[in-house]
C-alpha atoms as a PDB file:
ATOM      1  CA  UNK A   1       0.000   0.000   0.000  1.00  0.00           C
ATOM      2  CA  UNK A   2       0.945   3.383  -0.584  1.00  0.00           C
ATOM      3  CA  UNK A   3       0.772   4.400   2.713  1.00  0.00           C
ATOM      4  CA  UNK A   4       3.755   2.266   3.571  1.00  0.00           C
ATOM      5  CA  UNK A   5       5.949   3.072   1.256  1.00  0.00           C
ATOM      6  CA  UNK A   6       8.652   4.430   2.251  1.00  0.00           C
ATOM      7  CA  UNK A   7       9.572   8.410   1.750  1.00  0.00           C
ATOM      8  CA  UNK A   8      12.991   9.478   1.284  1.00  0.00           C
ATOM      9  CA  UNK A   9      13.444  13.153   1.737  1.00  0.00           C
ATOM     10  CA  UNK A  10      16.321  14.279  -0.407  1.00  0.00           C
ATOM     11  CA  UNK A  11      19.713  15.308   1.341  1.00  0.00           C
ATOM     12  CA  UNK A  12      21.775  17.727   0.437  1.00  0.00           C
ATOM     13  CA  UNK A  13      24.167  16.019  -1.399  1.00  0.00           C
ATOM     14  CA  UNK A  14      21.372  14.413  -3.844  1.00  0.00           C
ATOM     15  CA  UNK A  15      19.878  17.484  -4.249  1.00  0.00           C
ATOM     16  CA  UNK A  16      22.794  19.057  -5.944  1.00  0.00           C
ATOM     17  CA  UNK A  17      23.607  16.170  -7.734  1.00  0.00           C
ATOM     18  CA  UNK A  18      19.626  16.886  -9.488  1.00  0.00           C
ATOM     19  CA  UNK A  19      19.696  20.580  -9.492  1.00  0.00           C
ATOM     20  CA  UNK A  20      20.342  20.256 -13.677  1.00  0.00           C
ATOM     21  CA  UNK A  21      17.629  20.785 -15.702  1.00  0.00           C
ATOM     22  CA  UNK A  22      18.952  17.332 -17.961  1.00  0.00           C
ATOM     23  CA  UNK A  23      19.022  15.444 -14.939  1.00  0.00           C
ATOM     24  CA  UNK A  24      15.710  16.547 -13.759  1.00  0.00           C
ATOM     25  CA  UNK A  25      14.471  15.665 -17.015  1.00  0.00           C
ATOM     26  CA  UNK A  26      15.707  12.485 -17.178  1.00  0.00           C
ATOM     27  CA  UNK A  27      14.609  11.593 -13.888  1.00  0.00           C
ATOM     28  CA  UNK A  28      11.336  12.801 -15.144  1.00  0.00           C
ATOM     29  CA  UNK A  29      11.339  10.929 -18.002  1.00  0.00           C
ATOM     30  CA  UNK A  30      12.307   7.745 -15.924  1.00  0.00           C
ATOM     31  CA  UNK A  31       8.701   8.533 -14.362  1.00  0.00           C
ATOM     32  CA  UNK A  32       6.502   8.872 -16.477  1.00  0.00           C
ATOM     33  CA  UNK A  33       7.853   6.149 -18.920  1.00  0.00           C
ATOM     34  CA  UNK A  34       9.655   3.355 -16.810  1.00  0.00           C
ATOM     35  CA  UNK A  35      13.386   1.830 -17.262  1.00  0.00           C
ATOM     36  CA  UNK A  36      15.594   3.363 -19.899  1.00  0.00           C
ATOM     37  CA  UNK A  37      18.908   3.239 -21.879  1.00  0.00           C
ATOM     38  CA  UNK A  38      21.362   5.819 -22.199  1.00  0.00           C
ATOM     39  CA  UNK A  39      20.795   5.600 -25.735  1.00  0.00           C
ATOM     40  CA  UNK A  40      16.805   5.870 -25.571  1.00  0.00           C
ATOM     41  CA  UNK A  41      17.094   9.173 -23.228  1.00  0.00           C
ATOM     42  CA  UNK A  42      19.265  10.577 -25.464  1.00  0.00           C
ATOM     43  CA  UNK A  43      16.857  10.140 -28.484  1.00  0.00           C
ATOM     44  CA  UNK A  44      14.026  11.726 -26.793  1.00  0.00           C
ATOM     45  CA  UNK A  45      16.279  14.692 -25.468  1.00  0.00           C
ATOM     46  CA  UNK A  46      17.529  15.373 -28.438  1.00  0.00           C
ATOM     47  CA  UNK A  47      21.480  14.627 -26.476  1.00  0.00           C
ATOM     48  CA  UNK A  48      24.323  12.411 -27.308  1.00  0.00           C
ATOM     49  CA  UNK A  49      24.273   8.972 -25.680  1.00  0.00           C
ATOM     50  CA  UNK A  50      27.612  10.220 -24.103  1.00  0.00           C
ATOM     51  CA  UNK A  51      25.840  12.844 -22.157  1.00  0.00           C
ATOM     52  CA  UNK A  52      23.234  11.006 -21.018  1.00  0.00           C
ATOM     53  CA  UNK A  53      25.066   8.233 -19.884  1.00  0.00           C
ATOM     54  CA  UNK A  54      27.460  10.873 -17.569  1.00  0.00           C
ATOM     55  CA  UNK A  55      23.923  12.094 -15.972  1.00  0.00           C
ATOM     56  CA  UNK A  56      22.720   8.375 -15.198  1.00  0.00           C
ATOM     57  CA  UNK A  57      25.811   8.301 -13.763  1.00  0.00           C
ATOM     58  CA  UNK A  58      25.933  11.647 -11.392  1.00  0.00           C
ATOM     59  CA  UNK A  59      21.884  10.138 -10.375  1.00  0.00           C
ATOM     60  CA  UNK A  60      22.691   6.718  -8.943  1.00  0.00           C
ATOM     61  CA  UNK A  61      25.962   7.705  -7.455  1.00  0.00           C
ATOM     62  CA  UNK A  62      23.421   9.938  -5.340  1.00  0.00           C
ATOM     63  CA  UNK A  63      20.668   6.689  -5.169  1.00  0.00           C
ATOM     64  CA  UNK A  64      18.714   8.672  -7.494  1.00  0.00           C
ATOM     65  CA  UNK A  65      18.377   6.043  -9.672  1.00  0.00           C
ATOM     66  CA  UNK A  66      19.912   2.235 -10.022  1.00  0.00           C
ATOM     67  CA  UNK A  67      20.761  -0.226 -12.813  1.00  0.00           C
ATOM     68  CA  UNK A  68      17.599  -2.715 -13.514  1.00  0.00           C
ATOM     69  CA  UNK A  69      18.975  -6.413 -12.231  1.00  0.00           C
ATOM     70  CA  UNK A  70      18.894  -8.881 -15.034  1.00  0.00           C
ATOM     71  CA  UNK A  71      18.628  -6.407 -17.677  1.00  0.00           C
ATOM     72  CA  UNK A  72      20.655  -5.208 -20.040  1.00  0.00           C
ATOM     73  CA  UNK A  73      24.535  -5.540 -21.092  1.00  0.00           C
ATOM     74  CA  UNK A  74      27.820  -4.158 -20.206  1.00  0.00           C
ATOM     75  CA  UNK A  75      27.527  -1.946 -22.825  1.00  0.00           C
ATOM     76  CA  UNK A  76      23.835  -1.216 -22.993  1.00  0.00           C
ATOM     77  CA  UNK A  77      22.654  -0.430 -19.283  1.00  0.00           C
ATOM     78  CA  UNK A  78      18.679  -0.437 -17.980  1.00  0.00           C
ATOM     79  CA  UNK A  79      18.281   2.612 -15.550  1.00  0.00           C
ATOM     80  CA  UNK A  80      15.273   2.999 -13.454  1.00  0.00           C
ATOM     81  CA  UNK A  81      13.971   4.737 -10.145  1.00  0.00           C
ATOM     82  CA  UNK A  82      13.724   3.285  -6.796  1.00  0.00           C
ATOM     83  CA  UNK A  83      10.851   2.082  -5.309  1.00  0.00           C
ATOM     84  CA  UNK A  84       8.673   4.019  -3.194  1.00  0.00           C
ATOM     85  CA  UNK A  85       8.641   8.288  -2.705  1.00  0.00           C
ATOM     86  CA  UNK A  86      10.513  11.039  -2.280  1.00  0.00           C
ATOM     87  CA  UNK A  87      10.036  14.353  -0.873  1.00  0.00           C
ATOM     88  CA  UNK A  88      11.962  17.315  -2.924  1.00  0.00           C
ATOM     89  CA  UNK A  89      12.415  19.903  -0.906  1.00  0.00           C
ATOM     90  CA  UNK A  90      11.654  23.620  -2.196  1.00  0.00           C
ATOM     91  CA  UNK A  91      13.769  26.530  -1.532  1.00  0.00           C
ATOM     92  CA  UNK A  92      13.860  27.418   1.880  1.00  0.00           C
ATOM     93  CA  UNK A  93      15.500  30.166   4.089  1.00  0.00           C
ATOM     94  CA  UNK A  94      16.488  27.702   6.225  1.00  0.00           C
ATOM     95  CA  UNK A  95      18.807  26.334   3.586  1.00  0.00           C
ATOM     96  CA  UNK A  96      22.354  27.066   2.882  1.00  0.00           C
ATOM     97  CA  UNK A  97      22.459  29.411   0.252  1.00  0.00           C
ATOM     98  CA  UNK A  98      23.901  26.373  -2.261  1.00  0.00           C
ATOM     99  CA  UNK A  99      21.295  24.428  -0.996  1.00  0.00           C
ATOM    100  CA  UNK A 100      18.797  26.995  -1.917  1.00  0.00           C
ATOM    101  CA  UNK A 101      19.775  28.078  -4.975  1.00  0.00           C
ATOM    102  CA  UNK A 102      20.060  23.866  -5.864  1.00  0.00           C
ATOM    103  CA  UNK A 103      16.086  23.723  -4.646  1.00  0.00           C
ATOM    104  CA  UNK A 104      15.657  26.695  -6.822  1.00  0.00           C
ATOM    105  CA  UNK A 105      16.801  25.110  -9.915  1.00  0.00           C
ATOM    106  CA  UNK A 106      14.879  21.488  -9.397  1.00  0.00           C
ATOM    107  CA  UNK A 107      11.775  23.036  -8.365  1.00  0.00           C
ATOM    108  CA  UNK A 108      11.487  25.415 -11.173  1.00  0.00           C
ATOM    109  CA  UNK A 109      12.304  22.459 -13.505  1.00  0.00           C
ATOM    110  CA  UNK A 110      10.246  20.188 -12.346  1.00  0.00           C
ATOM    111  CA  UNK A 111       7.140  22.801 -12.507  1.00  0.00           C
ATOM    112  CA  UNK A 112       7.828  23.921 -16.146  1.00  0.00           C
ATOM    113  CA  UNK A 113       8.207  19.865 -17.331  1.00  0.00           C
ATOM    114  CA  UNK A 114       4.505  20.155 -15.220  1.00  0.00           C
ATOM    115  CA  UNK A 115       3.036  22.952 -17.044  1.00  0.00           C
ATOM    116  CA  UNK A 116       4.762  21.610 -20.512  1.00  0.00           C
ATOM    117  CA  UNK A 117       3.508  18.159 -20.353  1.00  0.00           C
ATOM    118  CA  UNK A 118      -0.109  19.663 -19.233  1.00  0.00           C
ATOM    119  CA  UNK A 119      -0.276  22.016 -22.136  1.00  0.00           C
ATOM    120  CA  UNK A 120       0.620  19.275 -24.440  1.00  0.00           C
ATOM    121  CA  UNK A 121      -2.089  17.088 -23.270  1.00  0.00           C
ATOM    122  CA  UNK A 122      -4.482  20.167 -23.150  1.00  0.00           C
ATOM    123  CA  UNK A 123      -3.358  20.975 -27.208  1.00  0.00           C
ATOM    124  CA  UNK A 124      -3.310  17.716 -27.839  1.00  0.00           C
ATOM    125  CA  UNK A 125      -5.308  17.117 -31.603  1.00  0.00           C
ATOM    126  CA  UNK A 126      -8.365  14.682 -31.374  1.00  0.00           C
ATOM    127  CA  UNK A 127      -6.826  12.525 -33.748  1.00  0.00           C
ATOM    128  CA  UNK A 128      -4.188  11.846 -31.649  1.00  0.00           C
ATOM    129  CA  UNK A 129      -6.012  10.456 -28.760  1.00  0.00           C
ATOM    130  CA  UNK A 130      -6.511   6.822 -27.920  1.00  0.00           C
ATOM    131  CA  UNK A 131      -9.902   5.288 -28.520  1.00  0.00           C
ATOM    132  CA  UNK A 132     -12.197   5.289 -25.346  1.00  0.00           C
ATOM    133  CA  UNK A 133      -9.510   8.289 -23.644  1.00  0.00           C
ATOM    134  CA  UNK A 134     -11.082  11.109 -25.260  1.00  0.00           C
ATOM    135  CA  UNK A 135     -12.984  12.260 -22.140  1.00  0.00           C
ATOM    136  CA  UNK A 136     -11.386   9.988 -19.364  1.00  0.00           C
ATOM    137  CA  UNK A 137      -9.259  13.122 -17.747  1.00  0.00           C
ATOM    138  CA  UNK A 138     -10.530  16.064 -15.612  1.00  0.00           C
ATOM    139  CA  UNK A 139      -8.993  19.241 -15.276  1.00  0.00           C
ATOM    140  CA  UNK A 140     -10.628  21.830 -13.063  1.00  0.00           C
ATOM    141  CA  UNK A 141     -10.187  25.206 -10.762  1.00  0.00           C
ATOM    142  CA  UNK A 142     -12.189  25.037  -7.511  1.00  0.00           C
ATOM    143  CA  UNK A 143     -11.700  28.524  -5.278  1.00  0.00           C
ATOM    144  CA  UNK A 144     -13.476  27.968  -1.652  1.00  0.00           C
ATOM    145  CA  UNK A 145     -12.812  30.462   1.942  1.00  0.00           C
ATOM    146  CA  UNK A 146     -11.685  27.654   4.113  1.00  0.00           C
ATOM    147  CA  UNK A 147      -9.644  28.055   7.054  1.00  0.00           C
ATOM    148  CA  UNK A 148      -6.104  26.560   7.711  1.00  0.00           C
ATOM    149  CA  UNK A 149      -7.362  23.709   9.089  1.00  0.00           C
ATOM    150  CA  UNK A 150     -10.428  22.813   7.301  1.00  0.00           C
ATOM    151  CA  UNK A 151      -7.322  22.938   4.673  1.00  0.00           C
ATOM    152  CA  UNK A 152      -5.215  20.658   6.385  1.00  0.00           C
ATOM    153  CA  UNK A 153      -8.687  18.467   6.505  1.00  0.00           C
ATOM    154  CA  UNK A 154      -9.356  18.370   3.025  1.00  0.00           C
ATOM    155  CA  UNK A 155      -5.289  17.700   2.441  1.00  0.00           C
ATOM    156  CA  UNK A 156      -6.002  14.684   4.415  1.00  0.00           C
ATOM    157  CA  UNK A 157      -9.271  13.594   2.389  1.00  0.00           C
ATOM    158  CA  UNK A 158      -7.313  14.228  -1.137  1.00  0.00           C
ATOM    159  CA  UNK A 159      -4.372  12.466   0.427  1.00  0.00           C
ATOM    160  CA  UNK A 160      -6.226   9.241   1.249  1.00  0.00           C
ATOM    161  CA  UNK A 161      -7.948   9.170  -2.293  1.00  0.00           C
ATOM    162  CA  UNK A 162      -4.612   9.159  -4.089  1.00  0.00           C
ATOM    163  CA  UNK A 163      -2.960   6.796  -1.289  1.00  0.00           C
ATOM    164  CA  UNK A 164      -6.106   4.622  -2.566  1.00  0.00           C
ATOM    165  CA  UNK A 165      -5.833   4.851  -5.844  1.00  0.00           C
ATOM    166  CA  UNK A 166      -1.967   3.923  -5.958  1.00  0.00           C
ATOM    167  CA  UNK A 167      -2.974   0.758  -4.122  1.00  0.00           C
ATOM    168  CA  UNK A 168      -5.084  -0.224  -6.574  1.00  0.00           C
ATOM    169  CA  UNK A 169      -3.726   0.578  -9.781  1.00  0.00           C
ATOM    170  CA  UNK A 170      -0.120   0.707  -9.575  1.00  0.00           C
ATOM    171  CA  UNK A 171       1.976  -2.287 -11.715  1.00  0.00           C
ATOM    172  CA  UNK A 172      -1.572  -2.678 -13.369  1.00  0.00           C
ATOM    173  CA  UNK A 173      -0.542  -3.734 -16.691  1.00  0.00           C
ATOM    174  CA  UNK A 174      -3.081  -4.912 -19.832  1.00  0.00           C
ATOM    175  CA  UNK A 175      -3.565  -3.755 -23.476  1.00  0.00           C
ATOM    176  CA  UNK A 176      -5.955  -1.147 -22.560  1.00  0.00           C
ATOM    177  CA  UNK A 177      -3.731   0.411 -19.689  1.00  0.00           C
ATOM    178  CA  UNK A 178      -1.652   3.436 -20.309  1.00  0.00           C
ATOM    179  CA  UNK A 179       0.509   5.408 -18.337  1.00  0.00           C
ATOM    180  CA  UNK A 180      -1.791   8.156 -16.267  1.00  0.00           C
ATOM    181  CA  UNK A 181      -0.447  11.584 -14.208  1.00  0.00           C
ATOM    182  CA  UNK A 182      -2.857  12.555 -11.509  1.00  0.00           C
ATOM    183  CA  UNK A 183      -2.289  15.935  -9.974  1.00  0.00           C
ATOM    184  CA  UNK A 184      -3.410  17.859  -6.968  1.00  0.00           C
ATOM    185  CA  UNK A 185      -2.829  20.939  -6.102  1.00  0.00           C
ATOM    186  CA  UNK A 186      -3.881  23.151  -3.313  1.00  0.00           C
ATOM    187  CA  UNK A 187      -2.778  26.421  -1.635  1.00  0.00           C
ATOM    188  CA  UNK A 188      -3.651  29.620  -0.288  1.00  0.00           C
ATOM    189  CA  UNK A 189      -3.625  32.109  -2.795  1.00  0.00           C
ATOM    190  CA  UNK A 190      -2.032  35.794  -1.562  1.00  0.00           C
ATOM    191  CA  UNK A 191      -4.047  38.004   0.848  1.00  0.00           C
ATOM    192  CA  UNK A 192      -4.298  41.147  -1.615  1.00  0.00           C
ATOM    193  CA  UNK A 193      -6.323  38.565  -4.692  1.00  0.00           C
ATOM    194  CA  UNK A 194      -9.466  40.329  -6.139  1.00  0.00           C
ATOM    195  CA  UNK A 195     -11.613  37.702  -4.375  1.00  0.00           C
ATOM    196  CA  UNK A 196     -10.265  38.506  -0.810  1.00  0.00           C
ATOM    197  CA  UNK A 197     -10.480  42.288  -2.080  1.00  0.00           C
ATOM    198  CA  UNK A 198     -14.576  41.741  -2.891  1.00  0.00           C
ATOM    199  CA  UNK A 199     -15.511  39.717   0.597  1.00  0.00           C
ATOM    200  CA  UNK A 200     -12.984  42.743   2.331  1.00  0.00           C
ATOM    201  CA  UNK A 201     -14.856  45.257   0.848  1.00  0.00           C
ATOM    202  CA  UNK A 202     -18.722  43.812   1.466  1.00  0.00           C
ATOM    203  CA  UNK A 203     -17.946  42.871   5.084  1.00  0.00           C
ATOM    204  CA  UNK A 204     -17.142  46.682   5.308  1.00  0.00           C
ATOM    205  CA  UNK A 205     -20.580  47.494   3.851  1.00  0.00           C
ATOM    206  CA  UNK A 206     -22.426  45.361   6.298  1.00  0.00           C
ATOM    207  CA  UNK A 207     -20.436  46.582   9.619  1.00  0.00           C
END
C-alpha cells in the first residue's frame, strides 16, 4: 500500500547532484515512462548517448536512480527509479544558500516539465487520442474560503484518495492500460487577490 511506502526526503548532497535541468528531465522521463537506456534518453532529449550516460551516472551515485537487475549488457545499461517516494524539498530560508539556490533550480524544472507536459495534453489534436480516452481526464479550478485547518482536513481527504488509488492501480498492466499523471494541487492564494479584495470590501458594507 501506498501508505507504507517508504519516503525518502532528499539530502543535500542528492539534491545538488539533481539541481540540472537534464538530470531533472531524465529523472522525469524515468517517471513517467519506466526503465531506460542511455541511448533511448538521449533520443528523446535530443542529447548524445555520451551525455546522457554521464547524468545516469551523477543520479545513482546519489541513489537517485539504479541499474535494472537482469537487464541489459555491459555496454547497454537499464536505468530505473527506486521504489517508493521522495520528498523534494523547495527553496527554503532555512537552507544554505547552495542548498537553496540547488532547490531553486529542481523546483522550477520540475514545474515547467509540469506545465509543458499539461499544455501538451491540453493541445493535444483529437486525432491523436486513444480510442475510449477522449474524455477519461478532468482538469478543473475550484476557489473555496476555508480556514487553515479545514485545509489541512481536506489535504487529508485528497491524500487518502490518491494513497487509494496507488494501491489499486499501480503495476496494473493490460492492453488497454496506459501510463496516467494525476495531480493535486492546493494552496492559499495571496491576501491582496481580487476575491479577498470583494468579501474585504462587502464585510465593510455590512459593519
Amino acid at each position: 500500500m501506498a501508505d507504507e511506502e517508504q519516503l525518502r526526503r532528499l539530502d543535500s548532497g542528492a539534491l545538488k547532484a539533481l539541481a540540472h535541468p537534464l538530470r531533472v528531465r531524465i529523472f522525469d522521463l524515468l517517471s513517467a515512462h519506466g526503465p531506460q537506456t542511455a541511448s533511448s534518453l538521449a533520443s528523446m532529449l535530443g542529447e548524445t548517448s555520451g551525455s546522457t550516460s554521464y547524468h545516469l551516472r551523477t543520479l545513482s551515485a546519489h541513489d537517485l536512480i539504479h541499474e535494472v537487475e537482469g537487464r541489459g549488457t555491459a555496454r547497454e545499461r537499464w536505468w530505473e527509479l527506486p521504489e517508493g517516494r521522495i520528498d523534494i524539498p523547495g527553496p527554503s530560508q532555512s537552507m544554505s544558500p547552495a542548498n537553496r539556490a540547488a532547490a531553486q533550480i529542481v523546483s522550477s524544472e520540475f514545474f515547467r516539465l509540469r506545465h509543458e507536459t499539461l499544455m501538451s495534453y491540453v493541445n493535444r489534436p483529437d486525432t491523436e487520442v486513444p480510442e475510449g480516452w477522449k474524455d477519461a481526464g478532468l482538469i478543473a479550478t475550484t476557489l473555496l474560503e476555508m480556514t487553515p485547518s479545514q485545509m489541512e482536513d481536506l489535504k487529508d481527504e485528497l491524500t487518502g484518495v490518491i494513497e487509494g488509488a496507488v494501491g489499486r492501480y499501480r503495476g496494473q498492466t493490460g492492453p488497454d492500460v496506459r501510463r496516467v499523471s494525476m495531480r493535486t494541487e492546493l494552496f492559499d492564494l495571496p491576501a491582496t487577490g481580487p476575491v479577498l479584495a470583494d468579501v474585504a470590501e462587502s464585510n465593510e458594507e455590512e459593519s
